[in-house]
Structure formats: structure tokens, C-alpha cells
Protein backbone atom coordinates (compact mmCIF):
# COMPACT_ATOMS: atom_id res chain seq x y z
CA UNK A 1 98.26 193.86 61.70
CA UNK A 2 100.93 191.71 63.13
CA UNK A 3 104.24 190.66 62.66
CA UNK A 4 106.10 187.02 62.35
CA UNK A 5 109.66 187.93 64.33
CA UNK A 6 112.34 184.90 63.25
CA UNK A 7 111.36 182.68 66.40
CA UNK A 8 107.83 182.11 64.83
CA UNK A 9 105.81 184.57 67.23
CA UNK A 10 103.29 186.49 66.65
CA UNK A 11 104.03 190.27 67.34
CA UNK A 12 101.59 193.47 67.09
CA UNK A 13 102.88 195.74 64.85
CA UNK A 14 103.69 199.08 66.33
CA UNK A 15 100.83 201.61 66.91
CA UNK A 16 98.66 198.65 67.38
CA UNK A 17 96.69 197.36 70.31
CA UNK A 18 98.43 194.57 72.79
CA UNK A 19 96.94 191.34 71.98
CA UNK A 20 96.03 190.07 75.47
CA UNK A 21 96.63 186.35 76.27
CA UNK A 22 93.14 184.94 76.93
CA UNK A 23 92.10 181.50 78.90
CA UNK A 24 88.81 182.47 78.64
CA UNK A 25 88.59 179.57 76.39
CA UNK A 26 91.25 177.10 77.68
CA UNK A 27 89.84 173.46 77.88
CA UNK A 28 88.56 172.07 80.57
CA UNK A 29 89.98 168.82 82.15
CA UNK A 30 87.50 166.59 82.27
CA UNK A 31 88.89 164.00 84.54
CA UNK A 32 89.60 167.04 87.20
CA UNK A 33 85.78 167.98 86.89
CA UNK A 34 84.41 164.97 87.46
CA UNK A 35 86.40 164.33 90.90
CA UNK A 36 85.60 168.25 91.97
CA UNK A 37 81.57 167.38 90.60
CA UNK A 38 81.69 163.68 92.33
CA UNK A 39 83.27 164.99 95.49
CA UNK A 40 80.92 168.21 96.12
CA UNK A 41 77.99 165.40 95.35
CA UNK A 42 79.28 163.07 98.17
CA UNK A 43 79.43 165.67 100.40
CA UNK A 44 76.28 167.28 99.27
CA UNK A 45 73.93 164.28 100.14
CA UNK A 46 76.50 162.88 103.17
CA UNK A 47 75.79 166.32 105.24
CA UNK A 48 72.21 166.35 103.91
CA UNK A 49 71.85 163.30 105.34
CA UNK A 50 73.14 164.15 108.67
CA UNK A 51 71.18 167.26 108.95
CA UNK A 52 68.13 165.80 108.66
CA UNK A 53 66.17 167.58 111.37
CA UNK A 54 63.42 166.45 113.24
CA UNK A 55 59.65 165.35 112.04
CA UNK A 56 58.20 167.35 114.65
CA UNK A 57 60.25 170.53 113.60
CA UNK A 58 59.83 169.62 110.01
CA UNK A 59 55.94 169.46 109.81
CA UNK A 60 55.58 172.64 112.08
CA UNK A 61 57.90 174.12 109.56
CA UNK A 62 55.33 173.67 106.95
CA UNK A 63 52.73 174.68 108.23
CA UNK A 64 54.26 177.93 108.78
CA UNK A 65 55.17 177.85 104.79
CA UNK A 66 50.99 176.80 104.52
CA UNK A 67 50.53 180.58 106.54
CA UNK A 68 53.00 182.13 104.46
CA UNK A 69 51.45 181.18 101.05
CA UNK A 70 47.89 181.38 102.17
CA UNK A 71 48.67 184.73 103.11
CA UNK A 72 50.83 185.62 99.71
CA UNK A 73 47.47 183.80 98.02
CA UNK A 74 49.84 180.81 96.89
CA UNK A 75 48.11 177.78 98.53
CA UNK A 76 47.06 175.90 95.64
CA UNK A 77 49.36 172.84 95.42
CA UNK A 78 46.57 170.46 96.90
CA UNK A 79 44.00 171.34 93.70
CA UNK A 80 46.92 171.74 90.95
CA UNK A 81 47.49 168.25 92.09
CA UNK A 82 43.87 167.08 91.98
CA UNK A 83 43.13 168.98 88.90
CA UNK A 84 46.10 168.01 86.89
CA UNK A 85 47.82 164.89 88.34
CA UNK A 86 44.87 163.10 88.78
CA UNK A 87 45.39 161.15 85.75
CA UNK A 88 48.25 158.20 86.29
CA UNK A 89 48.96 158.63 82.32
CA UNK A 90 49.47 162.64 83.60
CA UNK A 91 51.06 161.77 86.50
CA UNK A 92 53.71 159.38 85.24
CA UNK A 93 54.41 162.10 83.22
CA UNK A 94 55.52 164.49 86.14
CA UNK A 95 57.35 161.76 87.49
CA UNK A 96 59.27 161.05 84.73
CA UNK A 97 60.45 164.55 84.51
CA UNK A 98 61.31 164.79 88.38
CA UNK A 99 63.40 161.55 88.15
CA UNK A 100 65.13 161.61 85.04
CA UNK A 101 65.11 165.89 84.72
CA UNK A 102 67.29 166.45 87.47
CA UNK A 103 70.78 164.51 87.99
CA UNK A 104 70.55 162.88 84.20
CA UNK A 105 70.08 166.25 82.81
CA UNK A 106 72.42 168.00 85.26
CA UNK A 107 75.29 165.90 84.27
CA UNK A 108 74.65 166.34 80.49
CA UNK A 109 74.55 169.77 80.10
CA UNK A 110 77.65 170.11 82.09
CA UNK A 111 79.49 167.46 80.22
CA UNK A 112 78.48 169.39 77.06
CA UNK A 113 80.05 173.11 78.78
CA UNK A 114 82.69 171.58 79.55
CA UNK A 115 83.43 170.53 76.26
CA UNK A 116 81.81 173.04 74.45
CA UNK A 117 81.97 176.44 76.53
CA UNK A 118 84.37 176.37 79.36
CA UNK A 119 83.57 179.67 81.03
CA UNK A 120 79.73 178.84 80.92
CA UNK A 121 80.69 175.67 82.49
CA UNK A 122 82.56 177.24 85.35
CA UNK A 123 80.75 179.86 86.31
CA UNK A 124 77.62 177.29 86.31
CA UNK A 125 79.46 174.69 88.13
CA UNK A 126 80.60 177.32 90.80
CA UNK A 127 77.21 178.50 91.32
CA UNK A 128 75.61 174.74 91.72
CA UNK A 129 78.49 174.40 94.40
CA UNK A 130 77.62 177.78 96.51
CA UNK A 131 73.95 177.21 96.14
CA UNK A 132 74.42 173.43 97.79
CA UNK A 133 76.46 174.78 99.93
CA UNK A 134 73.89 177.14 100.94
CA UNK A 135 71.32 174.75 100.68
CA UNK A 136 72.69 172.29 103.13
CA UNK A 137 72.57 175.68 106.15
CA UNK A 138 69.31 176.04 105.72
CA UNK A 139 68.32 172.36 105.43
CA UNK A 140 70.25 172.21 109.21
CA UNK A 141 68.57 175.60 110.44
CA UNK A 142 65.05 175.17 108.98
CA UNK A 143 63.82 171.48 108.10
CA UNK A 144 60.54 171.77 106.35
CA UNK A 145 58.56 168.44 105.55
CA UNK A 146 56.87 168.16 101.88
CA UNK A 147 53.49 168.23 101.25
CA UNK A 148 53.65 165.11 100.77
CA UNK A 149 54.80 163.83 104.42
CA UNK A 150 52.80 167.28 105.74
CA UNK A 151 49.73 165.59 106.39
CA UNK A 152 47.75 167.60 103.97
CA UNK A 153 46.33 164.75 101.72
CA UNK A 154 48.87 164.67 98.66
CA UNK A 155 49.81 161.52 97.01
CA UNK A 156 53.35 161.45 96.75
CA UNK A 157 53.36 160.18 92.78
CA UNK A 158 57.06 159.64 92.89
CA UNK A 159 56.99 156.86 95.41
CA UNK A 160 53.54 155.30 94.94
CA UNK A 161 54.19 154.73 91.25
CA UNK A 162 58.44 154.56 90.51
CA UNK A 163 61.20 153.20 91.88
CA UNK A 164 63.48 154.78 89.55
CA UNK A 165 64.18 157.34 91.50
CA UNK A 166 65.21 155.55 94.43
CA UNK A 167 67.99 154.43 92.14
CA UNK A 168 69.70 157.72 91.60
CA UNK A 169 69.06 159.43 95.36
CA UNK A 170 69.21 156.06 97.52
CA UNK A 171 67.27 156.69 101.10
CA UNK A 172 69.99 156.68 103.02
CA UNK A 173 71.52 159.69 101.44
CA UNK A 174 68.70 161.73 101.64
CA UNK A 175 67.15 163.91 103.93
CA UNK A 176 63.19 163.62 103.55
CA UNK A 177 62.99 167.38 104.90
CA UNK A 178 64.98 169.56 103.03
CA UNK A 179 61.90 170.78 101.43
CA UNK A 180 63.00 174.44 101.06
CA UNK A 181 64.48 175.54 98.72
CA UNK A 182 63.89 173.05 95.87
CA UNK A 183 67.35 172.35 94.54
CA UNK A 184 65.54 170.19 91.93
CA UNK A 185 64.17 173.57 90.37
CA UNK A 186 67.17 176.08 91.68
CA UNK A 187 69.76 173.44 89.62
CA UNK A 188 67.80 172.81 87.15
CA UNK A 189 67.27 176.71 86.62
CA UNK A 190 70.81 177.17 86.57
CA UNK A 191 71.17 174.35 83.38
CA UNK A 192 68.88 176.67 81.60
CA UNK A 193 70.01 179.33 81.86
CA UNK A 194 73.88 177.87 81.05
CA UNK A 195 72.27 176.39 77.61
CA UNK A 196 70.30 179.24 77.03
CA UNK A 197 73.33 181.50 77.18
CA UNK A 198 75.77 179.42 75.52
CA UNK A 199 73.60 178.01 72.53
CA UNK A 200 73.57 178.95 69.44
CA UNK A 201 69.77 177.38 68.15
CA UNK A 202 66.98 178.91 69.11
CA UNK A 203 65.20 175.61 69.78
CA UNK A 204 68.14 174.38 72.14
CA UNK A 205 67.51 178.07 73.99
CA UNK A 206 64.06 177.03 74.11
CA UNK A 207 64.84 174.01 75.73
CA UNK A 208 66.92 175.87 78.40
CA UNK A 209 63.85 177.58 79.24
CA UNK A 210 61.25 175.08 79.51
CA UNK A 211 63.68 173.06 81.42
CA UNK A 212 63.15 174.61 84.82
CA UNK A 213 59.21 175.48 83.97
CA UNK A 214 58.30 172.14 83.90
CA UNK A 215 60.94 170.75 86.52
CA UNK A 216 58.62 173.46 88.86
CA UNK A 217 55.27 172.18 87.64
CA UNK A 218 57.09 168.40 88.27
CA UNK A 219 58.13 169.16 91.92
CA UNK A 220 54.21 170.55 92.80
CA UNK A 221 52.56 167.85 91.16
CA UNK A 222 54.09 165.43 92.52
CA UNK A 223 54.08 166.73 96.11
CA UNK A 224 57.74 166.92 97.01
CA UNK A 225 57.61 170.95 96.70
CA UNK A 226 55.74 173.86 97.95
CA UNK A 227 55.10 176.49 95.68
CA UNK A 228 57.06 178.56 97.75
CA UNK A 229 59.90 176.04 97.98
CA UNK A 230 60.20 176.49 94.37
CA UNK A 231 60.60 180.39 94.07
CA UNK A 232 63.49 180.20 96.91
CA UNK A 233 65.30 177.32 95.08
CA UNK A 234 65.17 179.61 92.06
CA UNK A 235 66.17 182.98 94.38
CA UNK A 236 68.90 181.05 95.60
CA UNK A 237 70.70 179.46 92.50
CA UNK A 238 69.66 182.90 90.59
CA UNK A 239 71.35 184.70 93.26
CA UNK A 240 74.54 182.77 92.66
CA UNK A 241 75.06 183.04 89.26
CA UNK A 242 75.19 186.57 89.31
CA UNK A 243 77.46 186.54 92.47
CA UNK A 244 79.58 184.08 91.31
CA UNK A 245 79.72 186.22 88.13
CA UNK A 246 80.57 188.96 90.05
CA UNK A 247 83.47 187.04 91.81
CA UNK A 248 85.28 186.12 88.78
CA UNK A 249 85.46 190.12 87.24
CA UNK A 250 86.70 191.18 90.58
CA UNK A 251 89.28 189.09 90.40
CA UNK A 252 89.92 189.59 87.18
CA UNK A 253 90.35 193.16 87.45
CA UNK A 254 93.22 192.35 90.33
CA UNK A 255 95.16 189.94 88.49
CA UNK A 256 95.32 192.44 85.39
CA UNK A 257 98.32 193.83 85.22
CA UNK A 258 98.36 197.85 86.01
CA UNK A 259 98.37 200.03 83.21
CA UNK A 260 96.47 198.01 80.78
């Protein structure tokens, strides 16, 4: 129970529980976001850009990812592709999904959390910065070409049969071997699992699942990802949800004030 006092506040009566002020749910400015968002996103593809390391270093690099799934028993990118992509009606398909699943999708869903669940929203815009940010090291450290530019007779779909894509990553903004890890599946992983945590129908949960399944089978298929370049993408942005998760109780538990 509470009580009214004369200057119209609300008061808990005595012997009850504090009510505790909560901006758990305070809106989210969506001007703000989309300067933070646009700003990370310049940056993101201006230093990926820049760190675009050599072709030499880059194809040696994936060979040594070639090792490392032939040993893990992995290796099968070359026959998925065959086998499943042979077809252009199949193909276009996978392309479709690669060009307009990503960035199109990505800004959706948070345009929708920021609206709809403002804590989802920041912990999943948090975790898309950290991963990039993460991303961008190891694009400097360890440039890894794609199957398709690794000289190991994939079609690259994308190119050969869109120019869509071209559109919303222009060439000079992009850095042909930042291979691994696949942000395409690590951000797209993190969209699904902010919609399937913060919707309420099953079938949108669904959706939130199948997103980053078939954004993986889209990035093989097409031959811009190793197998293996998938699974770290997903690692990473995985691992920074939960950190980032982390992050935000911690300091939660320091701004509280003692004794309550």
C-alpha cells in the first residue's frame, strides 16, 4: 500500500518495502542513438579499411584456417557450395540473405529496442560496439582472405550475380580480408538473440533464431566465410553479451546506495 502526502507523491506506507526509482525502462533518445550507431559505423569500416593487411599474409592466413578445419574435420565449404549453391535460383537466395540480412536487419531490430525495450537495446548495442571493436584488432593482427579470394575454386555468388551489396558496404570502405571472425554472423547472432529475449510471440522468437542460422549457411555458400570464421564471429559477439551484461550489474551494485 501507499500513501498520497498533500504535494501529490506517492509514499510507501510504513512497514512497507522502499519503492526503488527504476530507469530500467527510461526511453531511449533516438536522435542520440543514431549519432553514437552512425559514428561507431564510420569508424568501424574507416579503420577496417586501413587495416587491410596484405594478400600475401591474408591467403597464407587461410590456409592455416584450411589446416585448422581439416584437422577439426570442418573442411567442407567447397562441396556445401557445390552441393547446395549450385543452383542460381538457390544461390540468389543466399545472396539475398547476405545482402539484405545484415545492415537492413541490424538497423531494424535496433530501431524496434529502442523503442520497444530499452535495456535490450543497450546492452545489444554495447555488445555490437565491443565486438567491432574487437573485430577491427584482429582484422590488423591476423588478415585472413575468403574462400573466395583463397584460391580454392569458390564462386564468390555475391559479386558474380548482385550489385546490391556494393551499395550498402562501398569498396573503398572495406577490407577484402577481414575474413575472421564473421561479423555478418557474430551481429547478426546478437539481433537474435535481442528479439528472442525481448519478444513476446513465439513466431517473432523463432525468427530471432533462424536469423543467425541462415545468415551462417549465407556467409558459406556464398564463399565470403569459413566455417570456422563463423563459430569465432559467434564466440566473439556471444562473449560480449554476457560481458557486457556483466558490466552493467557491477556497476549497478556500486551506484546502489549502501544499506539497501
Amino acid at each position: 500500500m501507499a500513501v498520497i502526502t498533500g504535494a501529490g507523491q506517492v509514499r510507501p506506507e510504513v512497514g512497507t518495502p522502499p519503492i526503488k526509482a527504476s530507469r530500467t525502462h527510461s526511453p531511449v533518445r533516438l536522435g542520440r542513438q543514431v549519432v553514437i550507431l552512425l559514428g561507431a559505423i564510420v569508424i568501424y569500416f574507416g579503420v577496417r579499411h586501413l587495416t587491410e593487411g596484405s594478400v600475401t599474409a591474408a591467403v597464407a592466413n587461410a590456409a592455416r584456417v584450411v589446416d585448422l578445419e581439416e584437422t577439426l574435420g570442418l573442411y567442407h565449404e567447397q562441396w556445401l557450395q557445390e552441393t547446395f549453391a549450385s543452383s542460381s535460383r538457390v544461390s540468389t537466395v543466399f545472396n539475398w540473405i547476405y545482402i539484405w540480412g545484415h545492415w537492413p536487419v541490424i538497423a531494424v531490430t535496433l530501431i524496434w529496442l529502442a523503442r520497444r525495450h530499452p535495456v535490450i537495446y543497450l546492452r545489444t548495442r554495447n555488445a555490437m560496439i565491443m565486438s567491432g571493436a574487437i573485430g577491427m584488432v584482429i582484422f590488423a593482427t591476423f588478415p585472413v582472405a575468403p574462400p573466395r579470394l583463397a584460391s580454392l575454386g569458390m564462386v564468390d555468388t555475391v559479386t558474380v550475380s548482385s550489385h546490391a551489396y556494393r551499395v550498402l558496404q562501398p569498396p573503398m570502405f572495406t577490407n577484402q580480408y577481414a575474413a575472421v571472425p564473421s561479423l555478418h554472423v557474430g551481429w547478426d547472432l546478437l539481433m537474435g538473440i535481442a528479439i528472442a529475449v525481448a519478444a513476446r510471440r513465439l513466431w517473432v522468437k523463432a525468427l530471432g533464431v533462424a536469423m543467425p542460422v541462415a545468415m551462417t549457411l549465407a556467409v558459406v555458400l556464398t564463399a565470403n566465410h569459413f566455417i570456422v570464421d563463423a563459430i569465432a564471429g559467434a564466440a566473439l559477439t556471444t562473449a560480449c553479451w554476457f560481458a557486457v551484461r556483466w558490466w552493467t550489474r557491477r556497476r549497478e551494485r556500486r551506484l546502489q546506495p549502501a544499506g539497501t
